[in-house]
Structure formats: C-alpha cells, structure tokens
N, C-alpha and C. Protein backbone atom coordinates (compact mmCIF):
# COMPACT_ATOMS: atom_id res chain seq x y z
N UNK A 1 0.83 -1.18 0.00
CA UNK A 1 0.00 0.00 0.00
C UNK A 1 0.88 1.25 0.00
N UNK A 2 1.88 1.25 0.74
CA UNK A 2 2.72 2.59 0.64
C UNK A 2 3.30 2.97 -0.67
N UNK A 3 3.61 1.45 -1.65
CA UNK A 3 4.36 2.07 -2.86
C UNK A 3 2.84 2.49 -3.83
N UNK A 4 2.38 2.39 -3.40
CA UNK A 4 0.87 2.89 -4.25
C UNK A 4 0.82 4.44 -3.71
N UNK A 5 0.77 4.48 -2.72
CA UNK A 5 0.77 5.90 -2.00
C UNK A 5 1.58 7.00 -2.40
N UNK A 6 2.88 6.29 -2.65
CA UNK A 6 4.84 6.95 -2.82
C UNK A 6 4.57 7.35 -4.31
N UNK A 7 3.89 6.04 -4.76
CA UNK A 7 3.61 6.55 -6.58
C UNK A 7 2.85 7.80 -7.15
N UNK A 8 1.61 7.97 -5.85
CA UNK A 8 0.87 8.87 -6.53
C UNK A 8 1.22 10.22 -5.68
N UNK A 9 2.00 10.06 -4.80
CA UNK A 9 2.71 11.41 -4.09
C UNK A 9 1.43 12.23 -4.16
N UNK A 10 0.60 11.55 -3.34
CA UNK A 10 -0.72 13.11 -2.66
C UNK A 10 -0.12 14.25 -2.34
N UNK A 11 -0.18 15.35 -2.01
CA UNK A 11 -0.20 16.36 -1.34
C UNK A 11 -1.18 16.39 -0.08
N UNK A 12 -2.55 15.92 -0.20
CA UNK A 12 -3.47 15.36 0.44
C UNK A 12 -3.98 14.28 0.63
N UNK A 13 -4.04 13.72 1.53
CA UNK A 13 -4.67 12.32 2.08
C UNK A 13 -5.84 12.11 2.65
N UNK A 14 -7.29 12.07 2.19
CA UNK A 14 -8.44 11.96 2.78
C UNK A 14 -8.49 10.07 3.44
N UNK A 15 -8.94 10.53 4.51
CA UNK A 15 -9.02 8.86 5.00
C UNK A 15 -10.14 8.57 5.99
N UNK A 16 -11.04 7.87 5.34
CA UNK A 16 -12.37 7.54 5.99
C UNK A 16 -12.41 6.61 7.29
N UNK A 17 -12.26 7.22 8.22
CA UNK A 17 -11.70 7.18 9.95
C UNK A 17 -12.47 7.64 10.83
N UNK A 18 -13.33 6.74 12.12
CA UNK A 18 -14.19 7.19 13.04
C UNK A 18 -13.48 8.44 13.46
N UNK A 19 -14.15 9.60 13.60
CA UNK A 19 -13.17 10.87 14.50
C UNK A 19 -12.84 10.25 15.69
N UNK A 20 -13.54 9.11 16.69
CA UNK A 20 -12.83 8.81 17.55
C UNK A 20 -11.74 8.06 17.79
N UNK A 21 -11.37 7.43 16.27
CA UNK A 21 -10.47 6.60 16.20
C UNK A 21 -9.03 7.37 15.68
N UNK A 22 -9.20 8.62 15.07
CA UNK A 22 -8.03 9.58 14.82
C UNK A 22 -7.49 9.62 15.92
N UNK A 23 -7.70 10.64 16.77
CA UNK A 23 -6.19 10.82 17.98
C UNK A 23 -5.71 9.26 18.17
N UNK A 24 -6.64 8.10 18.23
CA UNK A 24 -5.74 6.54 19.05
C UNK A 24 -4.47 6.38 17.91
N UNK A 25 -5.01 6.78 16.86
CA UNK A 25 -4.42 6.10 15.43
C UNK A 25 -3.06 7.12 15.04
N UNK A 26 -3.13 8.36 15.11
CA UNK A 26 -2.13 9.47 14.30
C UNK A 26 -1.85 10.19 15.95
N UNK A 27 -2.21 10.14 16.89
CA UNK A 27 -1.34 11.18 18.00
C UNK A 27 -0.91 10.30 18.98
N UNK A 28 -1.78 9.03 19.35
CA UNK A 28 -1.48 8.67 20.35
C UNK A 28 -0.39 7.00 19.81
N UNK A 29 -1.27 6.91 18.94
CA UNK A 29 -0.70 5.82 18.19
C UNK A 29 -1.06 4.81 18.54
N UNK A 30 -1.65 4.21 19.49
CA UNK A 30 -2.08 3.65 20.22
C UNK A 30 -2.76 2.24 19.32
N UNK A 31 -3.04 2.46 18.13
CA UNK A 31 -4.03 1.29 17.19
C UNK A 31 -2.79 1.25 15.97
N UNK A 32 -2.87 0.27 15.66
CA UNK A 32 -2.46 0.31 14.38
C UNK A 32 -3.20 -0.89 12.95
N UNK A 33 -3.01 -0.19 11.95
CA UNK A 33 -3.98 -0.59 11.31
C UNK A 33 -2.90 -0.24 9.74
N UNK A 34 -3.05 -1.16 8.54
CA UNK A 34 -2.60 -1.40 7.34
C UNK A 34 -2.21 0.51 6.96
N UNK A 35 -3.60 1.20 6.77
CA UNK A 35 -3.80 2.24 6.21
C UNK A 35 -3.15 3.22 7.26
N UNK A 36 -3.21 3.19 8.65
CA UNK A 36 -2.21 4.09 9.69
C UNK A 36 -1.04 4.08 9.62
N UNK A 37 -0.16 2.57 9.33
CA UNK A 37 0.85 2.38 8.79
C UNK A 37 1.43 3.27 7.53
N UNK A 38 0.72 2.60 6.90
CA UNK A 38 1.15 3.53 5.37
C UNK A 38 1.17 5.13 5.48
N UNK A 39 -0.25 6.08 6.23
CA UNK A 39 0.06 7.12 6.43
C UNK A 39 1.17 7.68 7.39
N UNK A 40 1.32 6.83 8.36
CA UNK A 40 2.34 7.21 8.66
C UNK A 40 3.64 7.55 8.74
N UNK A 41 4.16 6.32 7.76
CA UNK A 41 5.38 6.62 6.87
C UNK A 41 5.54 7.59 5.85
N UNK A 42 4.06 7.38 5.32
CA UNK A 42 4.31 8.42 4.44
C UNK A 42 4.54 9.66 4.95
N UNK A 43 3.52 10.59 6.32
CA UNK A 43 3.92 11.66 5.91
C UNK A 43 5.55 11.70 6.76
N UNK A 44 6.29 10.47 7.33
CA UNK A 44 7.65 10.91 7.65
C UNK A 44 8.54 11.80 6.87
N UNK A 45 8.36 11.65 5.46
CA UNK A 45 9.37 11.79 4.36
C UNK A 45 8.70 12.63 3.58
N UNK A 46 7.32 12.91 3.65
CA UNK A 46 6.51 13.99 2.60
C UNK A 46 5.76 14.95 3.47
N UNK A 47 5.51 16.16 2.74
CA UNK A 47 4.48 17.26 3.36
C UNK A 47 3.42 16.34 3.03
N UNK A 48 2.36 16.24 3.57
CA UNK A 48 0.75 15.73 3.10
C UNK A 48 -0.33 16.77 4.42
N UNK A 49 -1.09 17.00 3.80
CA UNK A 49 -2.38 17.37 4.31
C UNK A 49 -3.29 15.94 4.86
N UNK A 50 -3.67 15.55 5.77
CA UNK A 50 -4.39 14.21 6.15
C UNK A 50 -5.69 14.65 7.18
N UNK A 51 -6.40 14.14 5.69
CA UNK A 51 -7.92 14.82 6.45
C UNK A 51 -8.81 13.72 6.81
N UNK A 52 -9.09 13.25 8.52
CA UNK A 52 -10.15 12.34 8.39
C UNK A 52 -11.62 12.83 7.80
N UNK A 53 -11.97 11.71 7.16
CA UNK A 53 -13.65 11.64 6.80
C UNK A 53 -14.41 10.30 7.12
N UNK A 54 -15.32 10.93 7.87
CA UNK A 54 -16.76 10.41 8.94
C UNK A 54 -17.70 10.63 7.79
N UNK A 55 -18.11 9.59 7.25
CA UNK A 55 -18.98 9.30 6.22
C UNK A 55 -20.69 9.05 7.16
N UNK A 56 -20.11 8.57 8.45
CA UNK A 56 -21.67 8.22 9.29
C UNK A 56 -21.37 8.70 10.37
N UNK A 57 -22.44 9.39 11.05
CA UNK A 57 -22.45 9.77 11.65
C UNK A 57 -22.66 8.40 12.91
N UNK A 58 -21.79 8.11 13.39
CA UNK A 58 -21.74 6.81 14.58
C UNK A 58 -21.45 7.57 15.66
N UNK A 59 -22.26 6.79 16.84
CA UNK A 59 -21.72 6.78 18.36
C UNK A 59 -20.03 6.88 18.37
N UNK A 60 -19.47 7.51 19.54
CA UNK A 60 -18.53 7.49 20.12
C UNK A 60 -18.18 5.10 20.52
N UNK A 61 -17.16 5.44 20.68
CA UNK A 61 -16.62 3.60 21.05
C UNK A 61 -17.22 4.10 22.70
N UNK A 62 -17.10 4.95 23.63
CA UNK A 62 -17.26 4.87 24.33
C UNK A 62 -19.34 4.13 24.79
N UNK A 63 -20.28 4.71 23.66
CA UNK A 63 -21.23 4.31 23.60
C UNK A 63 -21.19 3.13 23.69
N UNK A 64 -20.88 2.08 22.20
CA UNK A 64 -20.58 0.75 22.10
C UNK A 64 -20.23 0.21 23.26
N UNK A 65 -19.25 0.48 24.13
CA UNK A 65 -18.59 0.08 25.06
C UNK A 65 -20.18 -0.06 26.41
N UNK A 66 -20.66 1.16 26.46
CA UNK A 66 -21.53 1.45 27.46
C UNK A 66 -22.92 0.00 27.44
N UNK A 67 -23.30 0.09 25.32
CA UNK A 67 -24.17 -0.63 25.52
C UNK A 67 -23.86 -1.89 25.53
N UNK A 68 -22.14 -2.74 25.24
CA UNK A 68 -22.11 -3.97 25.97
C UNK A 68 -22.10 -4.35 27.50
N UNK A 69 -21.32 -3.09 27.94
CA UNK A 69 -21.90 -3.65 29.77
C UNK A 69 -22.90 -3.66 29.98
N UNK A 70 -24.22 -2.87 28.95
CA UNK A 70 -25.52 -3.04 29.32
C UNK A 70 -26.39 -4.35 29.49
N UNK A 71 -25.64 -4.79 28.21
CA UNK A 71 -26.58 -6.26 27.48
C UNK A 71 -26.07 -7.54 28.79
N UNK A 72 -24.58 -7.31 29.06
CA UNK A 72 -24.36 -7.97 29.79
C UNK A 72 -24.94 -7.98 30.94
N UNK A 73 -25.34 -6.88 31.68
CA UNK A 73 -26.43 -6.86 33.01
C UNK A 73 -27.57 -7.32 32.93
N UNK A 74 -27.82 -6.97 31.97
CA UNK A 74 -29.38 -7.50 31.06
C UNK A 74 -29.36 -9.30 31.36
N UNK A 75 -28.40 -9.29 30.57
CA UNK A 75 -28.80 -10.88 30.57
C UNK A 75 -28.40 -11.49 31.57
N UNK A 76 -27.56 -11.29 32.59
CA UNK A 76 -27.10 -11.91 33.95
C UNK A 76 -28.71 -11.50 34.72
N UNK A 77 -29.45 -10.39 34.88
CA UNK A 77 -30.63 -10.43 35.20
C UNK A 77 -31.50 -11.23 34.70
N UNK A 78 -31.62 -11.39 33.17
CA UNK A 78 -32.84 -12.04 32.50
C UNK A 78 -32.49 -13.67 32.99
N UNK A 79 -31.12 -13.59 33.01
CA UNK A 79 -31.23 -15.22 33.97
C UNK A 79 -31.58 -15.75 34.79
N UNK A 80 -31.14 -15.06 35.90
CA UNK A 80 -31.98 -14.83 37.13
C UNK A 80 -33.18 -15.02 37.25
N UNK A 81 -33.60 -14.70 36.67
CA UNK A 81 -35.56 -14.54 36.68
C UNK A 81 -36.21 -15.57 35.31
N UNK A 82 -35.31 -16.64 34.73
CA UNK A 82 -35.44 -17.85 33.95
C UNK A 82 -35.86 -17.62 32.95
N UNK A 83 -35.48 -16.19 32.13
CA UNK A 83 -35.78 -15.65 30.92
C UNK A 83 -34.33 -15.55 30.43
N UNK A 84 -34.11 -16.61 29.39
CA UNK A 84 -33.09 -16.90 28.06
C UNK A 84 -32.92 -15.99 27.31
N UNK A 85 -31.88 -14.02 27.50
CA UNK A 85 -32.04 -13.13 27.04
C UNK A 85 -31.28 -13.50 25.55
N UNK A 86 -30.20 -14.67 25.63
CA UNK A 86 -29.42 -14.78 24.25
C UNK A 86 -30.70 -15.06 23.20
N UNK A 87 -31.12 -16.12 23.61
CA UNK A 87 -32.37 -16.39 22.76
C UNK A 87 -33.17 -15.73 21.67
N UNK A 88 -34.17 -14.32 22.73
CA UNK A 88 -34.29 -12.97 22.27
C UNK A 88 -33.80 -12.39 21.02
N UNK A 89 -32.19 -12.02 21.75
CA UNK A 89 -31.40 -11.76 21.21
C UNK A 89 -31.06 -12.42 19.40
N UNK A 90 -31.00 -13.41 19.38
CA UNK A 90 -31.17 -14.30 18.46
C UNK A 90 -32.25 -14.28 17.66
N UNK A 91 -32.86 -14.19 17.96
CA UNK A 91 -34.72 -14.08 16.99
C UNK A 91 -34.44 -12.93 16.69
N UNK A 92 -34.59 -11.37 17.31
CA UNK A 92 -34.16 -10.37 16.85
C UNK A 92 -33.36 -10.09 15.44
N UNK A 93 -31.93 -10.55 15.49
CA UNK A 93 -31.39 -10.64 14.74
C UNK A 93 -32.05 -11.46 13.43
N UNK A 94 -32.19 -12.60 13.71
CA UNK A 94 -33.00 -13.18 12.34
C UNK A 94 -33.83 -12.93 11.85
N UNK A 95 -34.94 -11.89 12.48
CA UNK A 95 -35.83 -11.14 11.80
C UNK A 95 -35.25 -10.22 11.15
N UNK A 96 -34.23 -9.28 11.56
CA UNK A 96 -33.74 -8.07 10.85
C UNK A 96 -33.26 -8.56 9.77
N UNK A 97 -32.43 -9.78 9.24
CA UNK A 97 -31.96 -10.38 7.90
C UNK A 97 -33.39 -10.73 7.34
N UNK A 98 -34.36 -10.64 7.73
CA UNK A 98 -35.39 -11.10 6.64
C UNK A 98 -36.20 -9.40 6.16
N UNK A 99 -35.59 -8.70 7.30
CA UNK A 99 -36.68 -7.56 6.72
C UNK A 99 -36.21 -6.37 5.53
C-alpha cells in the first residue's frame, strides 16, 4: 500500500476514519492498522495534508462500550428470573436479515 501511495505522491490524504479513532491512530498511536501504517510513513518523508472523513455519523466507542456492559447486566438479570435473554437476542437478529 505505501508504494501505491509513494507513486501517486498526494499532497493530500483523505481517510475515511471514526473521528474517535483519529487521535488513538495518528497522535497517540495507540491502534495500528494497514492504512495508519502507510500514512504514517508516508507523511515521515513527505508534506501531506491528512484529512479524516466520517462518512456516518456513529456513536462514540465509548457508547458501544456502554451498551455492551448493558446487554451484559441484562442478561445476567434475564437469567436470574429464567428468561433466556441470548435467545431474544437471536430471533431479533433473524428477523432483521429477513426484513
């Protein structure tokens, strides 16, 4: 991917990236990923402009994060009380592939 990159010598780099996943990825560094790689070398050695783009508007990871400890309370309760929340869970899903 980089000699594809090196070839077409951007000046600018648009890269379709959760905004919450920019600072982990380019400041903190913290993730690494094929396409972070490549930008990153690249701009070692080149000026580039590197603009994330948020095509959807998504929750923060911190959300995601919030609504798996949710499901998990959920269903340690729905056990408790002899209601099979995976189950649910399961039908749910197989309706949404049919609709």
């Amino acid at each position: 991917m980089y000699r594809i990159i090196e070839a077409i010598s951007p000046e600018v780099i648009f890269e379709e990236i959760l905004s919450s996943y920019f600072d982990k990825d380019y400041l903190h560094k913290s993730r690494s990923t094929l396409e972070t790689d490549t930008i990153n070398r690249y701009s070692e050695t080149h000026v580039v402009k590197h603009i994330p783009i948020d095509l959807y508007n998504v929750p923060s990871e911190t959300f995601f994060q919030n609504r798996e400890n949710m499901l998990k309370r959920i269903e340690g309760l729905t056990d408790i009380n002899g209601f099979n929340f995976r189950k649910r869970i399961t039908v749910l899903a197989l309706h949404k592939e049919y609709i």
